[in-house]
Structure formats: C-alpha cells, structure tokens
N, C-alpha and C. Protein backbone atom coordinates (compact mmCIF):
# COMPACT_ATOMS: atom_id res chain seq x y z
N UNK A 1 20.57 -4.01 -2.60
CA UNK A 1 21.19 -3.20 -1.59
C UNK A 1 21.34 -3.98 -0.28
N UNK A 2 20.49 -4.71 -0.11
CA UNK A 2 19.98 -5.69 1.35
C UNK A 2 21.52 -6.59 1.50
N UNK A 3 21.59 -7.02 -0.25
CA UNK A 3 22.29 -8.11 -0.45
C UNK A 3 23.34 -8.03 0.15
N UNK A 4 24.00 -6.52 -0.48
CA UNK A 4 25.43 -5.73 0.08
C UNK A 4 25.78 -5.72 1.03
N UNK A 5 24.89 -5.49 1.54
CA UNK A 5 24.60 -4.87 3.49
C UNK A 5 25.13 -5.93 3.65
N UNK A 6 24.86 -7.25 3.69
CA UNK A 6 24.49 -8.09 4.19
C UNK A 6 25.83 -9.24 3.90
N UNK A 7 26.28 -8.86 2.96
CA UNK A 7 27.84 -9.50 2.29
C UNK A 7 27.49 -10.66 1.84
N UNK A 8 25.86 -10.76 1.16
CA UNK A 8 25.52 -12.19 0.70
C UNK A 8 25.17 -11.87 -0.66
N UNK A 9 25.72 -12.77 -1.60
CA UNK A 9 26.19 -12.76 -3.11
C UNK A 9 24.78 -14.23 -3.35
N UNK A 10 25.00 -13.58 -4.76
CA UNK A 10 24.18 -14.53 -5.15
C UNK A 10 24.46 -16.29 -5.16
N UNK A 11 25.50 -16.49 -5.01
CA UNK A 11 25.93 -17.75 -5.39
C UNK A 11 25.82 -18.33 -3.81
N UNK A 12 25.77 -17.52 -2.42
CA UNK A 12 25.08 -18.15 -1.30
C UNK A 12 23.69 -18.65 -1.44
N UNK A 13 23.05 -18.05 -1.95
CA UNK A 13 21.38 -18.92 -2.82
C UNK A 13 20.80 -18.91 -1.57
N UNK A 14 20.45 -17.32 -1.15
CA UNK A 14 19.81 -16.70 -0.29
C UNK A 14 18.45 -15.99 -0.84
N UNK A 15 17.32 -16.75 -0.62
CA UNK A 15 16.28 -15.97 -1.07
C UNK A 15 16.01 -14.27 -0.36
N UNK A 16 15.56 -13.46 -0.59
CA UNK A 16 15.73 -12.28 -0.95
C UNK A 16 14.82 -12.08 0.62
N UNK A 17 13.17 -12.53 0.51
CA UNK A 17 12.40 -12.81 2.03
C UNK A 17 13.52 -12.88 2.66
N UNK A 18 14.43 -14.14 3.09
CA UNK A 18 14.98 -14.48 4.00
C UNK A 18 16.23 -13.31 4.39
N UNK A 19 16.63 -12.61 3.58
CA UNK A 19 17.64 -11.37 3.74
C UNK A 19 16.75 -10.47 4.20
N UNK A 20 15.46 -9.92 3.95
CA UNK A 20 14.18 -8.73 4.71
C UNK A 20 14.18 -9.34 5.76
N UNK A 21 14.03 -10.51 6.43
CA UNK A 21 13.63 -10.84 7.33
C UNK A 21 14.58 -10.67 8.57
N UNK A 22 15.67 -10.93 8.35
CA UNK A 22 16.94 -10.62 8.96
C UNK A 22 17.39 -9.25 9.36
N UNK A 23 17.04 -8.66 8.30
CA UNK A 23 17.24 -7.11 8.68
C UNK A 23 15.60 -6.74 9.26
N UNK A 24 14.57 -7.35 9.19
CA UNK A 24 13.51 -6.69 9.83
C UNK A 24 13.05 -5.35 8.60
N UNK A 25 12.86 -5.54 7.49
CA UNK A 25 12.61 -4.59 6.49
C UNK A 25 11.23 -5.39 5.87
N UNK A 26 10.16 -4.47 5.64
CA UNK A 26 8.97 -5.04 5.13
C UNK A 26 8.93 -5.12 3.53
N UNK A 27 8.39 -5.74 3.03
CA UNK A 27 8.50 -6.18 1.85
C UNK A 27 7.66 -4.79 1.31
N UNK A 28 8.45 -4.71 -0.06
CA UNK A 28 7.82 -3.56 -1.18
C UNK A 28 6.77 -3.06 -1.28
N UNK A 29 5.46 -4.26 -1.80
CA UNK A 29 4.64 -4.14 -1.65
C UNK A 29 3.77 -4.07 -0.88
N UNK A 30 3.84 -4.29 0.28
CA UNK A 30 3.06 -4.29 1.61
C UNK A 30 3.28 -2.27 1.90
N UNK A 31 4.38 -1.93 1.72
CA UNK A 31 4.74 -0.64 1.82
C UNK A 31 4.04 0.25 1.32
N UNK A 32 3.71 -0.04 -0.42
CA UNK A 32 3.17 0.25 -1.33
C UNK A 32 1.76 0.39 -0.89
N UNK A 33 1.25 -0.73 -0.70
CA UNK A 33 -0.62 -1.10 -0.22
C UNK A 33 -0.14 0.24 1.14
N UNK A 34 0.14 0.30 2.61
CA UNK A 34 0.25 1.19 2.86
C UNK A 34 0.19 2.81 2.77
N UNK A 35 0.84 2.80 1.52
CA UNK A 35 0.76 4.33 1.04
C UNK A 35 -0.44 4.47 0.15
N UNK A 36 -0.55 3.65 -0.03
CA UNK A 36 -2.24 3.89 -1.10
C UNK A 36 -3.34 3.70 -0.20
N UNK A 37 -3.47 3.43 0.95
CA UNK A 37 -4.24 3.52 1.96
C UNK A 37 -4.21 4.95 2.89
N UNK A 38 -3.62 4.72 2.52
CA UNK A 38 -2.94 6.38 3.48
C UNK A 38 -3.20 7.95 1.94
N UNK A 39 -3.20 7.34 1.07
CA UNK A 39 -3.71 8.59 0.35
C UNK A 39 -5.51 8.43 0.69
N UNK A 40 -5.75 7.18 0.39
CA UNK A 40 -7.19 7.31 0.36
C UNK A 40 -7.96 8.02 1.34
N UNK A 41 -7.75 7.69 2.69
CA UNK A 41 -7.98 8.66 3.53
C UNK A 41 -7.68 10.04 3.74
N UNK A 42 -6.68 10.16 3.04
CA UNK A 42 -6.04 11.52 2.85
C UNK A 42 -7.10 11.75 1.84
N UNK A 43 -7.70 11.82 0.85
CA UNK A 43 -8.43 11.87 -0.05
C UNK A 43 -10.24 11.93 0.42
N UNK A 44 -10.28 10.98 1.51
CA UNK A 44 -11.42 10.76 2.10
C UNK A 44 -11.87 12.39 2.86
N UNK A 45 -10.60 12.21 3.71
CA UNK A 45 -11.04 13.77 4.43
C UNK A 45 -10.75 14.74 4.06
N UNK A 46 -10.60 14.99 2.51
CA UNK A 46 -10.43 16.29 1.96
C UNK A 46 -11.77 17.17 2.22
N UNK A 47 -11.81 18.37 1.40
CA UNK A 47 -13.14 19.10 0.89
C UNK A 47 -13.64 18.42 -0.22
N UNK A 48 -15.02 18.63 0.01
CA UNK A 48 -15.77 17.76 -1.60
C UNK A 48 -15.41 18.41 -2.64
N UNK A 49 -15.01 19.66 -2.66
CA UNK A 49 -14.98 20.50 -4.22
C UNK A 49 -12.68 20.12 -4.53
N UNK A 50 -12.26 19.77 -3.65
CA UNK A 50 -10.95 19.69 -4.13
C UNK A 50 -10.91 18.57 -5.21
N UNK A 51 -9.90 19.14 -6.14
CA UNK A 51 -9.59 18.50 -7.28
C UNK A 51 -9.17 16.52 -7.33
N UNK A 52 -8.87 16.20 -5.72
CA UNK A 52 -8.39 15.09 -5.98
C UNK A 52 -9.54 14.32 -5.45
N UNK A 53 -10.44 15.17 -4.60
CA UNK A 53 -11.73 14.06 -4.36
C UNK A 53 -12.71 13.95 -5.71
N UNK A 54 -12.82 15.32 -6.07
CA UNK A 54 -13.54 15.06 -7.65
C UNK A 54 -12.77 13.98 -8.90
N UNK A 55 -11.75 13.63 -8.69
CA UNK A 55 -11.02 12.65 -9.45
C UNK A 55 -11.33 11.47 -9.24
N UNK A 56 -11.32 11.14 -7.70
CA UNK A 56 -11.87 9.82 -7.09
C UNK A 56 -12.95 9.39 -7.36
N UNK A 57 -13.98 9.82 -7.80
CA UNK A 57 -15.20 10.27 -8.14
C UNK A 57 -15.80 9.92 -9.11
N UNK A 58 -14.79 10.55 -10.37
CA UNK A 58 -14.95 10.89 -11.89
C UNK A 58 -15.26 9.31 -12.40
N UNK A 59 -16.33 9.23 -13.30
CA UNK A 59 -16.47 8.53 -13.78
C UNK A 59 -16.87 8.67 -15.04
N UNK A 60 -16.16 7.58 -16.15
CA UNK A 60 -15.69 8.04 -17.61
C UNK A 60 -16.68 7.70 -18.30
N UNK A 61 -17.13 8.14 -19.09
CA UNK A 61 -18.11 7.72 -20.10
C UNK A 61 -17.58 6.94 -21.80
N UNK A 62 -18.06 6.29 -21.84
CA UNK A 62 -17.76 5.44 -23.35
C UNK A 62 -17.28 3.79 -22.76
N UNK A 63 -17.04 3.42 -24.14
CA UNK A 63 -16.87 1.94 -23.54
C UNK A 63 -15.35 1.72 -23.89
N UNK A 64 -15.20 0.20 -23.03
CA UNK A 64 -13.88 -0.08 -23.17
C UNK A 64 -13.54 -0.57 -24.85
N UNK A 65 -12.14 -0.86 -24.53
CA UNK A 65 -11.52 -1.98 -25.48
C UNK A 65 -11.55 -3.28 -25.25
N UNK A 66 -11.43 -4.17 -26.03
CA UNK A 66 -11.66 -5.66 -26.18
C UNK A 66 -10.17 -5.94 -25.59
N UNK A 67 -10.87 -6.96 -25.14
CA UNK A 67 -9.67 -7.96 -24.20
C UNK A 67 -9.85 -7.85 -22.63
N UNK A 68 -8.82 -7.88 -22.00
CA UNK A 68 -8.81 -8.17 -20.68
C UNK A 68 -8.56 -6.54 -20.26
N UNK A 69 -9.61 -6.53 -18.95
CA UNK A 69 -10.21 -4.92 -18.54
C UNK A 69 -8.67 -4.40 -18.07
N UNK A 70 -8.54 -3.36 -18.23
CA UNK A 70 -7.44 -3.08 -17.02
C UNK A 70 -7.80 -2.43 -15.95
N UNK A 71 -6.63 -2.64 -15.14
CA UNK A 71 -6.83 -2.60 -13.98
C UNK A 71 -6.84 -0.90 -13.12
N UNK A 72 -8.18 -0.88 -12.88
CA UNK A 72 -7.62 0.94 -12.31
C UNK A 72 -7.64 0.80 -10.69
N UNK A 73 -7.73 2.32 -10.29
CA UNK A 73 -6.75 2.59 -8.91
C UNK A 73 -7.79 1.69 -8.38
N UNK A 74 -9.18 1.83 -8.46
CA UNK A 74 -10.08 1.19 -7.47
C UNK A 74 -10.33 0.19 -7.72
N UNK A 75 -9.96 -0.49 -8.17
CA UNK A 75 -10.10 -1.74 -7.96
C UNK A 75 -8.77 -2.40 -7.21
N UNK A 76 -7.99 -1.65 -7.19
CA UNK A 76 -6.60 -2.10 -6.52
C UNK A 76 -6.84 -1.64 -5.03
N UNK A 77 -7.51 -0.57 -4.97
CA UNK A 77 -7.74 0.30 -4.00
C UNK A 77 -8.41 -1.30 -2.68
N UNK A 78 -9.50 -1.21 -3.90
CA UNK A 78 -10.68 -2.57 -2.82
C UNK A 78 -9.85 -3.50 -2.58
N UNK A 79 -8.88 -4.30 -3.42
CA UNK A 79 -8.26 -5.74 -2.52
C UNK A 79 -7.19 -5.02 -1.82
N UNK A 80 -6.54 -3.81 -1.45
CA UNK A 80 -5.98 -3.33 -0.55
C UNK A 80 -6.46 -3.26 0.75
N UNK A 81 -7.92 -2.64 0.62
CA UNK A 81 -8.74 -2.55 1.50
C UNK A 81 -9.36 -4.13 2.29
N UNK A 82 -9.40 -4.72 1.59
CA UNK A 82 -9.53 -6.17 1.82
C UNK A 82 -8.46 -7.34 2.14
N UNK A 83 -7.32 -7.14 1.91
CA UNK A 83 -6.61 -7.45 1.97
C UNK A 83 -5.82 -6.66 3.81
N UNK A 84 -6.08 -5.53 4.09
CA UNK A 84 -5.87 -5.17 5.30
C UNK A 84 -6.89 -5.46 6.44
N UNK A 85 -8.19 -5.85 5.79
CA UNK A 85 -9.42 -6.11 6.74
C UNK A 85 -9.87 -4.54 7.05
N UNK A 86 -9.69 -3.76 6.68
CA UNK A 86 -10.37 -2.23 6.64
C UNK A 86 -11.91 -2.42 5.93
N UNK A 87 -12.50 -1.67 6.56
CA UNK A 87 -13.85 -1.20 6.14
C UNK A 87 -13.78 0.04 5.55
N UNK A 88 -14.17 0.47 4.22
CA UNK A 88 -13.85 1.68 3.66
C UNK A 88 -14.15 2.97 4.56
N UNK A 89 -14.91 3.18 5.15
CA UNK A 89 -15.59 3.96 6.02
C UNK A 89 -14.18 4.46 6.64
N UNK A 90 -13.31 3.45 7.20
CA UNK A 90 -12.67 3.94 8.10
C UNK A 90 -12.08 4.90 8.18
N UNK A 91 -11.56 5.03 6.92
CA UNK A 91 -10.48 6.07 6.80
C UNK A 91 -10.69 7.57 7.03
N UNK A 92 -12.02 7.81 7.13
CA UNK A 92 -12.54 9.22 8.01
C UNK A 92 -12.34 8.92 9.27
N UNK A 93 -12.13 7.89 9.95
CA UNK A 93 -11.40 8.49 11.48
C UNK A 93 -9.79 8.20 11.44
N UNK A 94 -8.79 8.74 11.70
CA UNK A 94 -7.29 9.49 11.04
C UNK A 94 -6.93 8.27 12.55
N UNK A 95 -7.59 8.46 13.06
CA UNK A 95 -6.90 7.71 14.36
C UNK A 95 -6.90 6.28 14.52
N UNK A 96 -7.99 5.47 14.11
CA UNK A 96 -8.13 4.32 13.97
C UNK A 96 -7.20 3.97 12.60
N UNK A 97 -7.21 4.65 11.99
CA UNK A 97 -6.61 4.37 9.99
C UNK A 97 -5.06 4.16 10.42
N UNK A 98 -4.78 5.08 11.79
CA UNK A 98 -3.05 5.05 11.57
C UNK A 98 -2.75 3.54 12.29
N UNK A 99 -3.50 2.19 13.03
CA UNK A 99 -3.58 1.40 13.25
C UNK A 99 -3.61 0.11 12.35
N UNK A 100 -3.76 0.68 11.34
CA UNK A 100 -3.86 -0.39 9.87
C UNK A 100 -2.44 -0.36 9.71
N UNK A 101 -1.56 -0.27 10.02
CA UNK A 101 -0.43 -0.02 9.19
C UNK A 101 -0.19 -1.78 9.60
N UNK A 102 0.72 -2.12 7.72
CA UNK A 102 0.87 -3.89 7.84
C UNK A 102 2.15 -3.98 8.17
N UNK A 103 2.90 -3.41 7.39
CA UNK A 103 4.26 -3.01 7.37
C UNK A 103 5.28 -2.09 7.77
N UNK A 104 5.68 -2.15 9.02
CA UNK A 104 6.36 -0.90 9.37
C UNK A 104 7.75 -1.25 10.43
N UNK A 105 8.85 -1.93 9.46
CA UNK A 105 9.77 -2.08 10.16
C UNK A 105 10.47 -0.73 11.21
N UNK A 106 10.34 -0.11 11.02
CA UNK A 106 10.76 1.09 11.70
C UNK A 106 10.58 1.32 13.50
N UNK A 107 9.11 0.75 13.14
CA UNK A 107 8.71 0.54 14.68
C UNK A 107 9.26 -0.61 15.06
N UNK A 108 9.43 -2.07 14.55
CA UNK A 108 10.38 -3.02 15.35
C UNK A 108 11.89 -2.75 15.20
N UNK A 109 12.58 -1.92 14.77
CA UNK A 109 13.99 -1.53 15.03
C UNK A 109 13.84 -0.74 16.08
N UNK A 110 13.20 -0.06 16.01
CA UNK A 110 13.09 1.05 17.52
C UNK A 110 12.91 0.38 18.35
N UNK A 111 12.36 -0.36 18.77
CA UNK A 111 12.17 -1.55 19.94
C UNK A 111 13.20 -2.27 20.31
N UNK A 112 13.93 -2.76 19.62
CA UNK A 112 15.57 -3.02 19.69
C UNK A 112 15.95 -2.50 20.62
C-alpha cells in the first residue's frame, strides 16, 4: 500500500524500511509488541475473578510433545516486556504504561 502511495514499484529496488521511514509509519511489529502490552495491563488491572485474568493465570497440566517447545503468549509477552525495558509491575500504573509506547507514528505526523 506504502508502495502505491508512494509511486515506487518494485523494479526502483526500494527496501520497504526505507518507504516507512519516509512516510514516518512504524513498523508492524513494533505496533503489534505495543498492543500486547497494552492488553497486558489491561489484563493487569482487571478484577481477579474476570475470565481473562483467570486465563493469564491458568496453568495446564500434562506434558508436552517432543520437539521444539512452542511458543506461548508469555513467553512472547516477557521479550516484549524486555525488549521495551518495562518492569512487569508497571503496567498497574495506566499512566506511566501509556509512556512505553515504541511506535507511534501518529504523534510525529501531528507535529508536522
């Protein structure tokens, strides 16, 4: 879509970064880590008896399958968390948490 915008075809041999960067648009995944940070706290300051903190929670009984573990939310959760320099804790204060944000072209277009 960037590409379009942008009237650059593939055969200019424009890496894709360098078209985000131009328009000031944050990359996918940084967006992504964002919103999964932003549930967690959303999740953090629920009630203890709601269904999605008891999920967070739940822990499965039996063993795995052979091979390579897969990967669940929390463990994606932690190099998110690490990866932003957040301390898990944080996300019970709503005010400091909205300061984590990595990615947020929105606020440098408005500045424009």
């Amino acid at each position: 879509m960037l590409r379009w915008t942008a009237g650059v075809t593939r055969m200019d041999r424009l890496r894709n970064d360098v078209i985000r960067q131009r328009f000031g648009i944050a990359p996918i995944a940084d967006k992504m880590r964002e919103a999964r940070l932003r549930w967690h706290g959303h999740v953090l300051r629920g009630k203890e008896d709601s269904v999605r903190k008891i999920a967070l929670k739940l822990e499965v009984v039996g063993k795995r399958s052979r091979g390579r573990p897969k990967q669940r939310w929390a463990d994606t959760l932690h190099m998110d968390l690490k990866a932003a320099g957040v301390h898990p804790n944080l996300a019970l204060d709503q005010e400091r948490c909205r300061d984590t944000r990595l990615a947020d072209p929105a606020t440098k277009r408005d500045k424009r």
